[in-house]
C-alpha atoms as a PDB file:
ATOM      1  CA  UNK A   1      -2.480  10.115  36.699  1.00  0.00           C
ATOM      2  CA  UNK A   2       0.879  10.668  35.116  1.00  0.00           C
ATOM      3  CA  UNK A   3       1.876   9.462  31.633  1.00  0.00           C
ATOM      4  CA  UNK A   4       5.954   8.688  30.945  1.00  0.00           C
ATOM      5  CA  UNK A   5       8.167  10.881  30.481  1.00  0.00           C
ATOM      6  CA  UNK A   6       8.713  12.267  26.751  1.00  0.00           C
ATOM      7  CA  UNK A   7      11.387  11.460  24.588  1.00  0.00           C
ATOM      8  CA  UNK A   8      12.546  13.110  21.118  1.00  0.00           C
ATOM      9  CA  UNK A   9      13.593  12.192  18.116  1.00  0.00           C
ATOM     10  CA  UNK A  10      15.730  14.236  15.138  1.00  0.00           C
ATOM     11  CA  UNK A  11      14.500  13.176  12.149  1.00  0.00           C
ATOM     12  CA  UNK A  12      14.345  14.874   8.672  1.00  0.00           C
ATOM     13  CA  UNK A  13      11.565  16.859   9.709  1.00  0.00           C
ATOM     14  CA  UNK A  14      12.878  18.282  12.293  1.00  0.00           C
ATOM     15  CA  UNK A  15      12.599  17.411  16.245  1.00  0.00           C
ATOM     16  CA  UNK A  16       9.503  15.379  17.234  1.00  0.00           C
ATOM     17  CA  UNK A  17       8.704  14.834  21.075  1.00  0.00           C
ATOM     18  CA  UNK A  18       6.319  12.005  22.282  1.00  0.00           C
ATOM     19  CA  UNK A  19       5.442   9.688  25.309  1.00  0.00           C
ATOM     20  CA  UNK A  20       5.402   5.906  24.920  1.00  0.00           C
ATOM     21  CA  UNK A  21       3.885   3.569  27.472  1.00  0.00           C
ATOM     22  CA  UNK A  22       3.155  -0.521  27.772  1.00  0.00           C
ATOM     23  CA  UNK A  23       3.728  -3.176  25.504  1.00  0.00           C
ATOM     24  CA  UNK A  24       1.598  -5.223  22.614  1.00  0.00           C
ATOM     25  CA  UNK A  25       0.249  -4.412  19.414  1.00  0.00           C
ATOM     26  CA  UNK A  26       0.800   0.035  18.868  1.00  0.00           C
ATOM     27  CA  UNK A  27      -2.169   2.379  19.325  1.00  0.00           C
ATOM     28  CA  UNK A  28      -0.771   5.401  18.084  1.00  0.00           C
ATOM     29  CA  UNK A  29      -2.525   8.804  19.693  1.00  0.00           C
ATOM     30  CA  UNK A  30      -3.003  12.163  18.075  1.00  0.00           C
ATOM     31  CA  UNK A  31      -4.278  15.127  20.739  1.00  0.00           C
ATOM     32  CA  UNK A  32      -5.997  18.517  19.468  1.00  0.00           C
ATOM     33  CA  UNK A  33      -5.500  22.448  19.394  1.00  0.00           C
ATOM     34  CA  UNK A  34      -5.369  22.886  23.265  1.00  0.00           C
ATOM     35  CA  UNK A  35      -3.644  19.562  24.090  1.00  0.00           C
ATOM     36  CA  UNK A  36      -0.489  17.968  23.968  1.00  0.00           C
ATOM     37  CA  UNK A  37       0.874  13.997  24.682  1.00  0.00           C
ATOM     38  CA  UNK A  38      -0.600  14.955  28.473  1.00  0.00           C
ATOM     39  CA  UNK A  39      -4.335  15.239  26.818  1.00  0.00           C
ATOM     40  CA  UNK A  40      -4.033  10.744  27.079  1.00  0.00           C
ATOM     41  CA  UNK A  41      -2.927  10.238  30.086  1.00  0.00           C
ATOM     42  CA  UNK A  42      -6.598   8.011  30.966  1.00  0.00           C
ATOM     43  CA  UNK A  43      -6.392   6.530  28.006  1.00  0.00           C
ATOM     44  CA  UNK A  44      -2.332   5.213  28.735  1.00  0.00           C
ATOM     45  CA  UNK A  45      -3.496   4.469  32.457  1.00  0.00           C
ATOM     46  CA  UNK A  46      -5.908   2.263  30.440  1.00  0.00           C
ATOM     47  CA  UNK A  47      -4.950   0.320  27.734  1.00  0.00           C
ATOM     48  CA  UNK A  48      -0.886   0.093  28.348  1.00  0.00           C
ATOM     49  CA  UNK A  49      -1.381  -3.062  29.681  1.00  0.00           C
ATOM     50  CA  UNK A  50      -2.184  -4.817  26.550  1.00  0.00           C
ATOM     51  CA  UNK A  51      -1.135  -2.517  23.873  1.00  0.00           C
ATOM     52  CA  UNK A  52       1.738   0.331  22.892  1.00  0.00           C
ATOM     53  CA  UNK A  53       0.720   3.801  23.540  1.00  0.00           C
ATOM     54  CA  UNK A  54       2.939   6.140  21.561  1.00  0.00           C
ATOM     55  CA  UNK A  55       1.058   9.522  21.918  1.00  0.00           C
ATOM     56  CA  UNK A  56       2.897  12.250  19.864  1.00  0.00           C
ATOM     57  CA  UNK A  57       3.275  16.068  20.661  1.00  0.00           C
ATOM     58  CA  UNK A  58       2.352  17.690  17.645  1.00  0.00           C
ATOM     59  CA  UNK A  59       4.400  20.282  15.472  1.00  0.00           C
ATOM     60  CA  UNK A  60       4.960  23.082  17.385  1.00  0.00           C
ATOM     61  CA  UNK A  61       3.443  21.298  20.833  1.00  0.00           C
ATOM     62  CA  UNK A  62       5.559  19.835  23.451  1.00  0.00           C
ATOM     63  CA  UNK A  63       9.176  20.011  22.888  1.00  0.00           C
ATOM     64  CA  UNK A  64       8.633  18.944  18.866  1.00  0.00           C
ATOM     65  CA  UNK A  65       9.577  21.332  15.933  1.00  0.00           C
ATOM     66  CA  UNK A  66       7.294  23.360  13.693  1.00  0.00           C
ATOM     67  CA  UNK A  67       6.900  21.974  10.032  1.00  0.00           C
ATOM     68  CA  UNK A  68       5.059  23.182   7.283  1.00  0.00           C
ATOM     69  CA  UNK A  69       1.263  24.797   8.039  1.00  0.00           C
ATOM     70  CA  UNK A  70      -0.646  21.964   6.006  1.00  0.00           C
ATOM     71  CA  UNK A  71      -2.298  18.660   6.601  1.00  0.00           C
ATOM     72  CA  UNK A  72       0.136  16.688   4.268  1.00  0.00           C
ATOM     73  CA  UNK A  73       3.000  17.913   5.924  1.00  0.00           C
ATOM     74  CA  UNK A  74       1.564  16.893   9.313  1.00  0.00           C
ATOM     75  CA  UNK A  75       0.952  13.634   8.004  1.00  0.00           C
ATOM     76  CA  UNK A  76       4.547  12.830   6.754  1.00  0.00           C
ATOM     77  CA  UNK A  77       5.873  14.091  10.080  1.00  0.00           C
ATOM     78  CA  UNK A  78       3.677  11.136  11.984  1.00  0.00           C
ATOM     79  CA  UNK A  79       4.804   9.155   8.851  1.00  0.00           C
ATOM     80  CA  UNK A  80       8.593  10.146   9.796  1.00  0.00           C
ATOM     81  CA  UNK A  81       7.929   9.520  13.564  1.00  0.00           C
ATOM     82  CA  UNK A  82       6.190   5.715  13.002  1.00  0.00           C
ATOM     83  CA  UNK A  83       8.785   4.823  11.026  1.00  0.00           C
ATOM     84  CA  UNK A  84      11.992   5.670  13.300  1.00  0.00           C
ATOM     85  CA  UNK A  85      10.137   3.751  16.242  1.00  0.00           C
ATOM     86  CA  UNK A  86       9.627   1.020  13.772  1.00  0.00           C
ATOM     87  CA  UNK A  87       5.479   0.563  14.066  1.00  0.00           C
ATOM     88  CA  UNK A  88       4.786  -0.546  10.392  1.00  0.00           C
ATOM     89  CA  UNK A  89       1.129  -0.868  10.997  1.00  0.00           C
ATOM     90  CA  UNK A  90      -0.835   0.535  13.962  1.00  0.00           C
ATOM     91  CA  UNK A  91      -4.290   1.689  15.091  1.00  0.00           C
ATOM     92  CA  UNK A  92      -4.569   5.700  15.279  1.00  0.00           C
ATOM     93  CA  UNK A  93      -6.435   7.806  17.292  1.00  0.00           C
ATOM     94  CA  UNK A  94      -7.338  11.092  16.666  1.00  0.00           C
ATOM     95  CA  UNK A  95      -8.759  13.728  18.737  1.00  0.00           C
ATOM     96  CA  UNK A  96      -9.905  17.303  16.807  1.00  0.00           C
ATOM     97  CA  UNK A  97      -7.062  18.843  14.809  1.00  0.00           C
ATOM     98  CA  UNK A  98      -5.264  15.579  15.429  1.00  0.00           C
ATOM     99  CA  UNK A  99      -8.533  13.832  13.956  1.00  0.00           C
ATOM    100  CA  UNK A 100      -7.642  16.110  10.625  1.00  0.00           C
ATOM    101  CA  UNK A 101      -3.841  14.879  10.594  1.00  0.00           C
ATOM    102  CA  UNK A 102      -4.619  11.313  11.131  1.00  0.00           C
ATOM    103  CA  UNK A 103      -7.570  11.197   8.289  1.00  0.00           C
ATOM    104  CA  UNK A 104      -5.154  12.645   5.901  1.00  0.00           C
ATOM    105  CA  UNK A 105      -2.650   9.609   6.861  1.00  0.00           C
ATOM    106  CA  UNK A 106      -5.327   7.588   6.536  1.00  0.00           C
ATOM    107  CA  UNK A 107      -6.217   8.700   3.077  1.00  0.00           C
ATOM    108  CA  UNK A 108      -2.318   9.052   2.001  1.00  0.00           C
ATOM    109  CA  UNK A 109      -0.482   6.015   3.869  1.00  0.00           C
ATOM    110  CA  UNK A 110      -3.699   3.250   3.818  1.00  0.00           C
ATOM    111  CA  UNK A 111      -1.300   0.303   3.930  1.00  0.00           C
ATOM    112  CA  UNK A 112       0.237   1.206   7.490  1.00  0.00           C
ATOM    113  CA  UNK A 113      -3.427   1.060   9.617  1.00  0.00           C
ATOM    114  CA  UNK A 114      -5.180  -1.352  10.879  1.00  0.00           C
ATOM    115  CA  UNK A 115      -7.815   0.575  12.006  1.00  0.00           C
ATOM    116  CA  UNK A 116      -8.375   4.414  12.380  1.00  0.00           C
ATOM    117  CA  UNK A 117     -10.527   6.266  15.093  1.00  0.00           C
ATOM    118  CA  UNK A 118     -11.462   9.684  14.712  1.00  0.00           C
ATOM    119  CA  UNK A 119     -12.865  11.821  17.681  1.00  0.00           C
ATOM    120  CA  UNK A 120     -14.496  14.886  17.640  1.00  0.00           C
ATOM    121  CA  UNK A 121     -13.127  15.836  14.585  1.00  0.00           C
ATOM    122  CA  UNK A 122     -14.078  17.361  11.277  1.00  0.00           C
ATOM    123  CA  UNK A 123     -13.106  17.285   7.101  1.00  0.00           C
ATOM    124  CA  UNK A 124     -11.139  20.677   8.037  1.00  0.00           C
ATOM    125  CA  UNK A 125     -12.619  24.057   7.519  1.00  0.00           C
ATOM    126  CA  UNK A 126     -12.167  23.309   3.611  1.00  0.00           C
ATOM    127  CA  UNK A 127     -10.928  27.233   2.708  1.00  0.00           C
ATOM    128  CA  UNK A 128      -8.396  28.199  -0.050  1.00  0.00           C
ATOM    129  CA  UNK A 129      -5.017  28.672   1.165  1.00  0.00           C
ATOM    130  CA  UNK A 130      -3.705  31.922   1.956  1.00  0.00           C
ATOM    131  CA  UNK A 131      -7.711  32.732   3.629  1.00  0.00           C
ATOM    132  CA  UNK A 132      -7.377  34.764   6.920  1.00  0.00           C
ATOM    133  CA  UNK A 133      -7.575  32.859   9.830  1.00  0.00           C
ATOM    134  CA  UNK A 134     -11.356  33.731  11.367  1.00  0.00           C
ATOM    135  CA  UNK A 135     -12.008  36.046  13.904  1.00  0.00           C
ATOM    136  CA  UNK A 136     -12.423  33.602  16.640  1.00  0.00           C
ATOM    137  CA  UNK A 137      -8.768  31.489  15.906  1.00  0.00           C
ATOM    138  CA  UNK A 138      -7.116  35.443  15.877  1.00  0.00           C
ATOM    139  CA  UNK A 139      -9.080  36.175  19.045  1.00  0.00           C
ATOM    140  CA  UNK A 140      -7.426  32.840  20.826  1.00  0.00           C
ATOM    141  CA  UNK A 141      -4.177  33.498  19.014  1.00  0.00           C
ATOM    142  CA  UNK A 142      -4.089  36.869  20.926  1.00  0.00           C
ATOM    143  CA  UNK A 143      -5.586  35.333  24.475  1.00  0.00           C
ATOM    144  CA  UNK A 144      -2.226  32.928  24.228  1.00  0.00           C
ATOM    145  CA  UNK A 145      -0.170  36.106  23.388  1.00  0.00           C
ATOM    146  CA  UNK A 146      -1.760  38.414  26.057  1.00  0.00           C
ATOM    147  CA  UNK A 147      -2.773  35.953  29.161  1.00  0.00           C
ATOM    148  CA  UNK A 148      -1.147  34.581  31.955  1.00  0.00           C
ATOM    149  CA  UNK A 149      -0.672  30.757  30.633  1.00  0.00           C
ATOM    150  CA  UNK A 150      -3.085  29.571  33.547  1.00  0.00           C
ATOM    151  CA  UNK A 151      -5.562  31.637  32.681  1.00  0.00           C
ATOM    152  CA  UNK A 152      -5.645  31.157  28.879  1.00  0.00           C
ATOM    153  CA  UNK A 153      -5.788  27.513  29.901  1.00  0.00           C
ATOM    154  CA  UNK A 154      -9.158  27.370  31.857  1.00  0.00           C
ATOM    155  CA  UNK A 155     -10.780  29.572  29.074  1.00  0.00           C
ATOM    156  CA  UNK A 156      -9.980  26.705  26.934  1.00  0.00           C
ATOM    157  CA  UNK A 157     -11.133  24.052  29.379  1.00  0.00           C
ATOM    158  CA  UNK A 158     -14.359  25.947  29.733  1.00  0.00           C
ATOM    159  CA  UNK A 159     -14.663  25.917  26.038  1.00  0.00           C
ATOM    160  CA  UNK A 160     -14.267  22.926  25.806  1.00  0.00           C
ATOM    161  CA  UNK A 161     -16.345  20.866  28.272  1.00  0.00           C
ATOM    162  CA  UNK A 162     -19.730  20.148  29.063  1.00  0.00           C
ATOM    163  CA  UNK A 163     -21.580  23.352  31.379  1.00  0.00           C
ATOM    164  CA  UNK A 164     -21.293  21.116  34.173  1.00  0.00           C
ATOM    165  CA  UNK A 165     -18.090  19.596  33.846  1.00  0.00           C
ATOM    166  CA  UNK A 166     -16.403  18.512  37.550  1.00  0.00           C
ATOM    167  CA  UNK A 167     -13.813  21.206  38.753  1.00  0.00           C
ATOM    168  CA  UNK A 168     -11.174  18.654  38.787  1.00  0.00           C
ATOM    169  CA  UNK A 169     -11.522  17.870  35.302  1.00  0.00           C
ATOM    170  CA  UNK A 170     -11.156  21.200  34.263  1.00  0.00           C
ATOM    171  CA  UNK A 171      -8.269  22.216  36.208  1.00  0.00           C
ATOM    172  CA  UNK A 172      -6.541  19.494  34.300  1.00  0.00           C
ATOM    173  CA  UNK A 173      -8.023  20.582  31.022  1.00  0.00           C
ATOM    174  CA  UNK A 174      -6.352  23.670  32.421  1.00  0.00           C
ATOM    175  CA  UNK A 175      -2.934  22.781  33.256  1.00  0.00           C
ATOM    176  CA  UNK A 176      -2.712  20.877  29.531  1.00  0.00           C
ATOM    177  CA  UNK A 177      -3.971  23.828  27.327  1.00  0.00           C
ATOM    178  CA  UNK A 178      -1.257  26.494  29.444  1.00  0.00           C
ATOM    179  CA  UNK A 179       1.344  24.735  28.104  1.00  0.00           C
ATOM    180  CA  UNK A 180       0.408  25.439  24.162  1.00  0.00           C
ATOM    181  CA  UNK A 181       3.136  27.336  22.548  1.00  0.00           C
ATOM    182  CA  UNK A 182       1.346  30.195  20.187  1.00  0.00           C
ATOM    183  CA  UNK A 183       3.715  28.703  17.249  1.00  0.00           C
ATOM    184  CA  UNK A 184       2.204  25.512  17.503  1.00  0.00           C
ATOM    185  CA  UNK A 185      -1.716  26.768  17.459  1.00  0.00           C
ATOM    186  CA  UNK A 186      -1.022  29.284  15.044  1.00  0.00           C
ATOM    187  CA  UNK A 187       0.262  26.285  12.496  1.00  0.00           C
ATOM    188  CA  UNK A 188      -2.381  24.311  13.966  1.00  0.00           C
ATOM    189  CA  UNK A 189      -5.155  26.190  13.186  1.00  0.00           C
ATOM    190  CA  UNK A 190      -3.977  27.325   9.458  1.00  0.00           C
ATOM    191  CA  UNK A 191      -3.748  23.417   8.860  1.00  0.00           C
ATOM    192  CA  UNK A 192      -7.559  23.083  10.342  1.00  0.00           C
ATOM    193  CA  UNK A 193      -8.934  26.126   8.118  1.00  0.00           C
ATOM    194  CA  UNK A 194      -7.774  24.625   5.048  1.00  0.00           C
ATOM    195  CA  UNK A 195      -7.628  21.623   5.406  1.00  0.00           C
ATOM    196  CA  UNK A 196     -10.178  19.249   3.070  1.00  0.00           C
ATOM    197  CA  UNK A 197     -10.608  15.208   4.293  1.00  0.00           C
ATOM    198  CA  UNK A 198     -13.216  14.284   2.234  1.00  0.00           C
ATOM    199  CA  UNK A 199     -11.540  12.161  -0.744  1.00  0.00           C
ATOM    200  CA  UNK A 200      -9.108  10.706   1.767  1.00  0.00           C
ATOM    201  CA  UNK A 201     -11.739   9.719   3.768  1.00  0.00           C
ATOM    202  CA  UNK A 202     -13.736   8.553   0.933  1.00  0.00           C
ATOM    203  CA  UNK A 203     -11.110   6.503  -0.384  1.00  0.00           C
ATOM    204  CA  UNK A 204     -10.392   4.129   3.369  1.00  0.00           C
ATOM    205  CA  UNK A 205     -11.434   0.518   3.414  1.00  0.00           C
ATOM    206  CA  UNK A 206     -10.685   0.341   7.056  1.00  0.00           C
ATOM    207  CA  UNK A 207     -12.065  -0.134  10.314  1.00  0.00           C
ATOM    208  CA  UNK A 208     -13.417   3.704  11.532  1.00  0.00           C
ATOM    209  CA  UNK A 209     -14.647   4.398  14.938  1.00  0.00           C
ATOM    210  CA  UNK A 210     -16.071   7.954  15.128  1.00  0.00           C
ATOM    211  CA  UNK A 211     -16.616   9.654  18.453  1.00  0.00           C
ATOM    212  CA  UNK A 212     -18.651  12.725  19.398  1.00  0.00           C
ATOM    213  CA  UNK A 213     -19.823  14.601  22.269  1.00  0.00           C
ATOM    214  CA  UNK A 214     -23.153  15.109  22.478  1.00  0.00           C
ATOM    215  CA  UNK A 215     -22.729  18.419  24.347  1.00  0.00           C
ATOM    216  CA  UNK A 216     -19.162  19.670  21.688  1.00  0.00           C
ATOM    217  CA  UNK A 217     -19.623  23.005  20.254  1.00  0.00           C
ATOM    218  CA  UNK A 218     -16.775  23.544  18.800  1.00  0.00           C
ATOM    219  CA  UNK A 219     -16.892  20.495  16.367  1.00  0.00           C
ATOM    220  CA  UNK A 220     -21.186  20.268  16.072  1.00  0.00           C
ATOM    221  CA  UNK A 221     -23.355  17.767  14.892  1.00  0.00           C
ATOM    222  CA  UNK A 222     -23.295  19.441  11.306  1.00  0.00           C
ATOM    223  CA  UNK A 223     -19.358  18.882  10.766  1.00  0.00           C
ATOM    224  CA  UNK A 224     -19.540  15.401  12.336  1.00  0.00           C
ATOM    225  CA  UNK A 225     -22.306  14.412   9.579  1.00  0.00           C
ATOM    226  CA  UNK A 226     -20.170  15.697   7.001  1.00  0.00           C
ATOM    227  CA  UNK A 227     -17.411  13.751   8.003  1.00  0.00           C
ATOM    228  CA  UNK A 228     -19.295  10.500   7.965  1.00  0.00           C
ATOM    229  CA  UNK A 229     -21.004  11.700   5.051  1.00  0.00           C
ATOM    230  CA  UNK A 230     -17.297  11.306   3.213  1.00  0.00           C
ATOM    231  CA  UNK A 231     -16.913   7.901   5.020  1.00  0.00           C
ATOM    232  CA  UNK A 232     -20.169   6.227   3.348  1.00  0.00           C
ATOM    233  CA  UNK A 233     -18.715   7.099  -0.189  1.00  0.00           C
ATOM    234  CA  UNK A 234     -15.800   4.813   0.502  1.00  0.00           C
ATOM    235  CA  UNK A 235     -15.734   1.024   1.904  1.00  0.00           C
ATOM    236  CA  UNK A 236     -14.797   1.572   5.479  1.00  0.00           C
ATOM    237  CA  UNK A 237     -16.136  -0.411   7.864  1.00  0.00           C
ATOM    238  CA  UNK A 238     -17.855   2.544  10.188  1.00  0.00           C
ATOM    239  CA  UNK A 239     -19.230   2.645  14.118  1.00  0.00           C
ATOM    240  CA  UNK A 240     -20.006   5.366  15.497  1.00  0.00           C
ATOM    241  CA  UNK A 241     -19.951   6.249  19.664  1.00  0.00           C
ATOM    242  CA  UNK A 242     -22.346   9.098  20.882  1.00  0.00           C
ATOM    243  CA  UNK A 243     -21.148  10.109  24.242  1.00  0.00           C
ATOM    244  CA  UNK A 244     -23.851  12.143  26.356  1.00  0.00           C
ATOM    245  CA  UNK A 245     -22.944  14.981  28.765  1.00  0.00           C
ATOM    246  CA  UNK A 246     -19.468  16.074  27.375  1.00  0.00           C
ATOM    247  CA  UNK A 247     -18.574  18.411  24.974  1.00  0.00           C
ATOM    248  CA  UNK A 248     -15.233  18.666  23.257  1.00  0.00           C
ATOM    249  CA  UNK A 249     -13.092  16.806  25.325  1.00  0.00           C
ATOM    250  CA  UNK A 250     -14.693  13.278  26.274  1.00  0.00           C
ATOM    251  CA  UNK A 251     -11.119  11.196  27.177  1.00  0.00           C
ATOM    252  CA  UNK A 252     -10.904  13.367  30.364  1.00  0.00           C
ATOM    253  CA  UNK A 253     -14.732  14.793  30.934  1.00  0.00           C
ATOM    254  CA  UNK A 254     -16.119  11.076  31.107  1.00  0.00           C
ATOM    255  CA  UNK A 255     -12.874   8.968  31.051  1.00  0.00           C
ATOM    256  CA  UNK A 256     -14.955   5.496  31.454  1.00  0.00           C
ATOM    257  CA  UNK A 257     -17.804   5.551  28.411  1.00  0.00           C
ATOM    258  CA  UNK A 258     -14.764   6.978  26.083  1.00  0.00           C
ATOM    259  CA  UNK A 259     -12.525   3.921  27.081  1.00  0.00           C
ATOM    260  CA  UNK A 260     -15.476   1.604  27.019  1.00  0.00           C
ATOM    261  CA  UNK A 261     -16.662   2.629  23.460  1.00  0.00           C
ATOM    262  CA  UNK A 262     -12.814   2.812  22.406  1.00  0.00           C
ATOM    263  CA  UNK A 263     -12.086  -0.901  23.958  1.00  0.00           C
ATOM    264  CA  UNK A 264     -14.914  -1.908  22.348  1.00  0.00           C
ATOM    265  CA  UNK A 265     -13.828  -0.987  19.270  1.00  0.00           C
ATOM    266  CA  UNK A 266     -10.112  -2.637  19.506  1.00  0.00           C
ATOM    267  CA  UNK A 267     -11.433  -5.737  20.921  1.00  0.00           C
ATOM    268  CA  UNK A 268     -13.490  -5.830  17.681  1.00  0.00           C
ATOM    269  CA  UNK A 269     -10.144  -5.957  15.486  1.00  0.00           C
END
């Protein structure tokens, strides 16, 4: 399945690359540490018949510009890109690090959503600023660094998905996460570690659809409960969608419960 092509923009921040598909009311997608506008390609194939699909490269991914290494500096960039294609309110979707940026806009630009989804995703790692990145981000920092790009992609695929995972998944779990750019993930993953979610998620009075993976070790069951932990001490309106037999990267391992429990969700609006 291919998505359209990308386009850029130059904006204040700096260069921002993203893919836009369909027509109707804007679903605006955020993808994670190993993706890039590619990771929604299911999700475009789906639902760019009756809605917008703008799915963003982040910071440092695709062909977009490094910004600052923080969550609120994320968040204005998306704010920067939404506003030059002229979507004053849309429903966001974010997958993993993308599910940190888009709870901070949440938290910081309420008045532009009319719904938020968050998937397989996490507060942040909640550390003070300036704290070494852990020895598992420096280990992946130096796989990027030190592997062929094909083959740091399918350790990422296989760290991602379920243990049984189809072959053809993973070889495009594969060809997505070769293409990360050690710039991007190194940003990426200082916004993650210090990131902290909880009073902007505590603060939303919003629809919130959270998605997990009931096989995803790299966000567990632990830091999904303490994200919806910070949910219930706010208003939002919360569902939740427990996928069985995937792990970290549901829109691709079982493309047809994460669209169902996603439609679901929209057609609920």
């Amino acid at each position: 399945m291919s998505f359209a092509d990308r386009k850029t923009l130059d904006l204040d921040q700096g260069r921002l690359s993203y893919r836009q598909a369909g027509s109707g009311p804007d679903l605006v997608l955020l993808h994670g540490l190993a993706g890039n506008s590619r990771t929604w390609e299911e999700q475009a194939a789906a639902f760019s018949g009756s809605w917008c699909i703008t799915a963003w490269d982040a910071p440092g991914y695709g062909e977009s510009d490094t910004v600052a290494p923080n969550v609120d500096a994320y968040a204005a960039a998306l704010a920067a890109l939404v506003d030059a294609l002229d979507l004053p309110t849309f429903v966001l979707l974010g997958h993993s690090m993308g599910g940190v940026v888009a709870g901070r806009f949440a938290g910081s630009y309420p008045d532009r959503l009319r719904a938020l989804a968050l998937s397989c995703t996490l507060l942040g790692r909640r550390q003070p600023s300036g704290t070494p990145l852990s020895e598992p981000y420096l280990a992946r920092l130096n796989e990027l660094e030190t592997l062929p790009a094909r083959e740091y992609g399918a350790r990422r695929a296989k760290s991602m998905a379920a243990a049984d995972c189809a072959p053809e998944i993973l070889d495009r779990l594969t060809g997505i996460a070769a293409e990360t750019r050690r710039e991007g993930l190194a940003q990426a993953m200082r916004l993650i570690a210090e990131a902290d979610n909880t009073a902007a998620l505590a603060s939303l009075s919003l629809p919130v659809l959270v998605i997990t993976g009931a096989e995803d070790h790299t966000v567990t069951r632990e830091l999904s409960d303490g994200l919806l932990a910070a949910l219930a001490c706010g208003s939002a309106q919360v569902q939740t969608a427990v996928l069985p037999g995937v792990g970290h990267a549901p829109y691709l391992e079982d493309t047809a419960a994460y669209n169902a429990a996603l439609k679901s969700f929209l057609d609920g609006l």
